[in-house]
N, C-alpha and C. Protein backbone atom coordinates (compact mmCIF):
# COMPACT_ATOMS: atom_id res chain seq x y z
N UNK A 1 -22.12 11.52 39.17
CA UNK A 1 -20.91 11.75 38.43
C UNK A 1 -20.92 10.86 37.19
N UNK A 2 -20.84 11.76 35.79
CA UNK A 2 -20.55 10.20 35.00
C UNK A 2 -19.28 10.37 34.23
N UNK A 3 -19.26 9.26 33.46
CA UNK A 3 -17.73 8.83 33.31
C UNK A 3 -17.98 9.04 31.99
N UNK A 4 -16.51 9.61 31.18
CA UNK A 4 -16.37 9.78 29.83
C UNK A 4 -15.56 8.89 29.29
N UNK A 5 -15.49 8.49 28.14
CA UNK A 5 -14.04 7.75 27.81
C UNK A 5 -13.71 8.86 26.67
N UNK A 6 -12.01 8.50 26.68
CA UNK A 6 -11.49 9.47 26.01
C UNK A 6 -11.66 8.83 24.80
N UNK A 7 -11.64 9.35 23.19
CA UNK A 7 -11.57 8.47 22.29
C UNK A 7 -10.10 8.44 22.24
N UNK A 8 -9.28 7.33 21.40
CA UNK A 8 -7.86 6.50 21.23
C UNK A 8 -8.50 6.42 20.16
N UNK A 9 -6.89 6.76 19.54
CA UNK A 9 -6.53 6.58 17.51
C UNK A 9 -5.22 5.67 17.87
N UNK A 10 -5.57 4.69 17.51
CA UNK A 10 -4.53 3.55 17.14
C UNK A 10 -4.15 3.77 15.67
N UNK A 11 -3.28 3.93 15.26
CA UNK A 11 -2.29 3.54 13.51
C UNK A 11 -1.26 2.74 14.16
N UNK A 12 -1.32 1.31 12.65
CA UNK A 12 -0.51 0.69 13.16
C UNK A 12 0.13 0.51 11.79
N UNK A 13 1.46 0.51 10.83
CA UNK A 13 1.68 0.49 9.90
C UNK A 13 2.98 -0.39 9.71
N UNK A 14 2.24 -1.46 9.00
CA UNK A 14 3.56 -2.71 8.99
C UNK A 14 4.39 -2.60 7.36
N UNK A 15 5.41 -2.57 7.35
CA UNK A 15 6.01 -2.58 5.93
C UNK A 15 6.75 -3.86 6.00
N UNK A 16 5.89 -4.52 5.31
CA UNK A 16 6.21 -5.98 5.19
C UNK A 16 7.14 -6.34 3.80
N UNK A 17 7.53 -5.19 2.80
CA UNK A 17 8.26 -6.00 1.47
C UNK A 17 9.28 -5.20 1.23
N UNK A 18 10.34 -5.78 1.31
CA UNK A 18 11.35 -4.85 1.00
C UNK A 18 11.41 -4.25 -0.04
N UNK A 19 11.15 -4.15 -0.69
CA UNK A 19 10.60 -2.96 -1.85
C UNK A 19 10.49 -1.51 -1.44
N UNK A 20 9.21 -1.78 -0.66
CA UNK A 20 8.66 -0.35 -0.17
C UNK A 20 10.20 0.14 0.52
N UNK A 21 11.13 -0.80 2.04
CA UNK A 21 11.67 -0.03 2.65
C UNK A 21 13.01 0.11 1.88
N UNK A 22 13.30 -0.20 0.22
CA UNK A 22 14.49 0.56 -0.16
C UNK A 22 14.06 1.79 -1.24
N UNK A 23 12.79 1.65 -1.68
CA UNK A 23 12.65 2.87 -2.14
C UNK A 23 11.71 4.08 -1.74
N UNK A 24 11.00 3.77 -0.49
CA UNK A 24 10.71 4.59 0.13
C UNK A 24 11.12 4.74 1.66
N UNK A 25 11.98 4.99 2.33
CA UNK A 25 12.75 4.68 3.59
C UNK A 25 11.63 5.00 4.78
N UNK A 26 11.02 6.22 4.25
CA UNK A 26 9.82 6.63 5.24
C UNK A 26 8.48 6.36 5.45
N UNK A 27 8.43 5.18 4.70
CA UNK A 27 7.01 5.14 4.12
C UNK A 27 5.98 4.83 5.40
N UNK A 28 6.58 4.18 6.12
CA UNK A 28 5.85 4.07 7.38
C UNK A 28 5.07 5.37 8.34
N UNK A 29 6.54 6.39 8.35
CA UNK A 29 5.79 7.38 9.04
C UNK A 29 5.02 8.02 7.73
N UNK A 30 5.01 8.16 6.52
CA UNK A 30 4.10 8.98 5.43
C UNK A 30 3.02 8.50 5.25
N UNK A 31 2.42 6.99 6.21
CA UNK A 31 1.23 6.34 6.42
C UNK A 31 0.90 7.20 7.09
N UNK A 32 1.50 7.17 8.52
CA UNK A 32 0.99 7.13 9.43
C UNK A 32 0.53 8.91 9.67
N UNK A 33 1.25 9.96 9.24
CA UNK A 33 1.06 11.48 9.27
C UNK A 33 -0.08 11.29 8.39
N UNK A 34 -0.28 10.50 6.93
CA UNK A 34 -1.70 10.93 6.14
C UNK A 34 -2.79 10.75 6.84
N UNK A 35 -2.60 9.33 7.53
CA UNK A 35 -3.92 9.11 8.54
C UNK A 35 -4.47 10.05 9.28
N UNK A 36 -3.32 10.52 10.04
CA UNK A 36 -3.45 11.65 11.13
C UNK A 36 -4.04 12.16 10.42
N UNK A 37 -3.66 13.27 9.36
CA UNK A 37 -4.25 14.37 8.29
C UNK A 37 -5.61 13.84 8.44
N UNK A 38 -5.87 12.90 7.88
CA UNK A 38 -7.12 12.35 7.62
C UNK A 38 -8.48 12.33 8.34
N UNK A 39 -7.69 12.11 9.39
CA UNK A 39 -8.93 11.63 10.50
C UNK A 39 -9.21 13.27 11.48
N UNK A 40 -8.01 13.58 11.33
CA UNK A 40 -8.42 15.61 11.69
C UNK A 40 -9.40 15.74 10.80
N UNK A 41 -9.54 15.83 9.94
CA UNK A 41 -9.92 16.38 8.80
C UNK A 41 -11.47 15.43 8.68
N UNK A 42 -11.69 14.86 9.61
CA UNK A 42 -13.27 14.22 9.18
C UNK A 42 -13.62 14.32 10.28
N UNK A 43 -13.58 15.01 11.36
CA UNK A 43 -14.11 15.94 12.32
C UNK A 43 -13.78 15.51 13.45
N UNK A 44 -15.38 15.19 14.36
CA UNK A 44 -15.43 15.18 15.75
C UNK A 44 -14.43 13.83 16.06
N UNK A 45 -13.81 13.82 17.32
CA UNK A 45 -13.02 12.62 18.00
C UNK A 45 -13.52 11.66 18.04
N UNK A 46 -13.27 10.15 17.80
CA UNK A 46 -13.91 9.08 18.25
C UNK A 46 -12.99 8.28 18.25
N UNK A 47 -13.41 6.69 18.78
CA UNK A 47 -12.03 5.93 19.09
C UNK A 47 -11.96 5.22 17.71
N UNK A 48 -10.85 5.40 16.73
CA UNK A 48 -10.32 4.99 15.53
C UNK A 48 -9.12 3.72 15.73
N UNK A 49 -9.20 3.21 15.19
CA UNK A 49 -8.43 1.64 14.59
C UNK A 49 -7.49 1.37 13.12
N UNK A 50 -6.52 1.76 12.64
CA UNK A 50 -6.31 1.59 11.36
C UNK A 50 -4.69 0.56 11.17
N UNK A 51 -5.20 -0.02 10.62
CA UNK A 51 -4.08 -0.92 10.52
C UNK A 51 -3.66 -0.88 8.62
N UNK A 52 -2.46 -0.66 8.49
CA UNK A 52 -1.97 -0.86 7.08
C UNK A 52 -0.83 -1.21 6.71
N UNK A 53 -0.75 -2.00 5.73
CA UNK A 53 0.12 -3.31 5.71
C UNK A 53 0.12 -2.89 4.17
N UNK A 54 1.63 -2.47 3.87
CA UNK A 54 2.74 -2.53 2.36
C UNK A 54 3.61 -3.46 2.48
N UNK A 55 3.05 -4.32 1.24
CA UNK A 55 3.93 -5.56 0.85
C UNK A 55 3.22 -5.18 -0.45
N UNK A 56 3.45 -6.66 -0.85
CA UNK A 56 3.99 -6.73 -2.35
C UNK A 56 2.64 -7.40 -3.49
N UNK A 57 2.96 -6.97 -4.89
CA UNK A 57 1.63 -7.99 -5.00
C UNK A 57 1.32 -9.09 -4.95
N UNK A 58 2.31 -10.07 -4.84
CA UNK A 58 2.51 -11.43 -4.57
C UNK A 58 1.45 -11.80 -3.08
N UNK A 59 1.97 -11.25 -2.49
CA UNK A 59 1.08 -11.21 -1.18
C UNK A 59 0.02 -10.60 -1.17
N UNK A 60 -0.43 -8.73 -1.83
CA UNK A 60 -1.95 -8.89 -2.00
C UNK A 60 -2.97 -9.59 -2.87
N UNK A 61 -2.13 -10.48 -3.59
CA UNK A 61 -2.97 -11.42 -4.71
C UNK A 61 -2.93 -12.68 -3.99
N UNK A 62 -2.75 -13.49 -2.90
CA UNK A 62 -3.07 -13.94 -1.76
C UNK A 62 -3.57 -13.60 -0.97
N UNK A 63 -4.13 -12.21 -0.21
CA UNK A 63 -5.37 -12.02 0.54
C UNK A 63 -6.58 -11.20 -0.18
N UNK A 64 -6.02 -10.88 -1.59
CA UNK A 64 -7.46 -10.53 -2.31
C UNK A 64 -8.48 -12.13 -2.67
N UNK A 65 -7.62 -13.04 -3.02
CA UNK A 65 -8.35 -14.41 -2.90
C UNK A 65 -9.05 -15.15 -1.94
N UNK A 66 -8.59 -14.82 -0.64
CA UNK A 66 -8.65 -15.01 0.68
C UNK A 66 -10.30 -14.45 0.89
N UNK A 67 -10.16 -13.33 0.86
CA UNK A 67 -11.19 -12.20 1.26
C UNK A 67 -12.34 -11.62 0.06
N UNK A 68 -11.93 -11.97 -0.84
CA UNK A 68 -12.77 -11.21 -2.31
C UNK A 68 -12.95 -12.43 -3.26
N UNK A 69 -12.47 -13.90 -3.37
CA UNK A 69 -12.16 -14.57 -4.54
C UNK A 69 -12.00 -14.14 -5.54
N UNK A 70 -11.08 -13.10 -5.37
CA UNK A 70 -10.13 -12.12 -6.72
C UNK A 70 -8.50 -12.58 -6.80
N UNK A 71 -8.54 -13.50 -7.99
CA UNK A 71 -6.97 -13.96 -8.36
C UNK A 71 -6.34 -12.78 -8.51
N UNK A 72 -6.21 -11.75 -8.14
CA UNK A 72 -5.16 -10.67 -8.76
C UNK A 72 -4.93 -9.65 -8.00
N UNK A 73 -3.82 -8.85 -7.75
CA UNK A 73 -3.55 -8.10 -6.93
C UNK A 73 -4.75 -6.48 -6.81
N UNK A 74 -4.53 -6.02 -5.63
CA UNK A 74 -5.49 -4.85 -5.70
C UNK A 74 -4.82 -3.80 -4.90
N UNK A 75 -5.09 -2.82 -4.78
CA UNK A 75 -4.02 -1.68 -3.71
C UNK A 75 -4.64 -1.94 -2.44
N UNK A 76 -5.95 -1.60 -2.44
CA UNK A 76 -6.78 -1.66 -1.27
C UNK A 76 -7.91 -2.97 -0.67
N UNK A 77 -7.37 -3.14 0.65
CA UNK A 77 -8.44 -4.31 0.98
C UNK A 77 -9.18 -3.99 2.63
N UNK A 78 -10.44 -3.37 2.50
CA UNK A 78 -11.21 -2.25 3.90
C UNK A 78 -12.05 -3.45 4.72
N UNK A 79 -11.95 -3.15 5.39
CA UNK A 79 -13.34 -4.23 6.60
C UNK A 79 -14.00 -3.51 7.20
N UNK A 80 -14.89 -3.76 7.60
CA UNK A 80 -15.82 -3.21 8.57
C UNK A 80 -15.04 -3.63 10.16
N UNK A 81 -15.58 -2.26 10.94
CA UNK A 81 -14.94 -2.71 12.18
C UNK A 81 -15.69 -4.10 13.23
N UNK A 82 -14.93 -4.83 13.39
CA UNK A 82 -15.27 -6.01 14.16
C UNK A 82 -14.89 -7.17 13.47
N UNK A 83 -14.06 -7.32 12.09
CA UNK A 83 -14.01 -8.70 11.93
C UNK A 83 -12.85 -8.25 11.72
């Protein structure tokens, strides 16, 4: 008998700046449905991980320095899975 694992899609979507939640009220679930879209849409099942975090540029110009030694804000910041 052998054993399958099912694949699991984790989205996890933090709206960290109030910004986003007074001018976009939904923005959380409009993450989280694109992902979905997304990951249908690039085929076979596997176990997926996505974490995304809207705040502000104040704060991504503190982890673009962190992670890139880039003083300045950026939209996007990707990792490889495991770190």
């Amino acid at each position: 008998m052998s054993v399958r694992s099912t694949p699991k899609t984790t989205i996890d979507v933090i709206v960290a700046a109030n910004t986003w939640k007074r001018r976009l009220r939904t923005a959380g679930a409009v993450c989280r449905r694109a992902t979905e879209a997304a990951l249908a849409a690039a085929g076979p099942k596997r176990t997926v991980e996505v974490s995304i975090l809207l705040t502000s540029d104040a704060a991504l110009r503190k982890l673009n320095v962190v992670f890139r030694g880039k003083d300045k804000p950026t939209n996007v910041l990707s990792f490889p899975a495991g770190h």
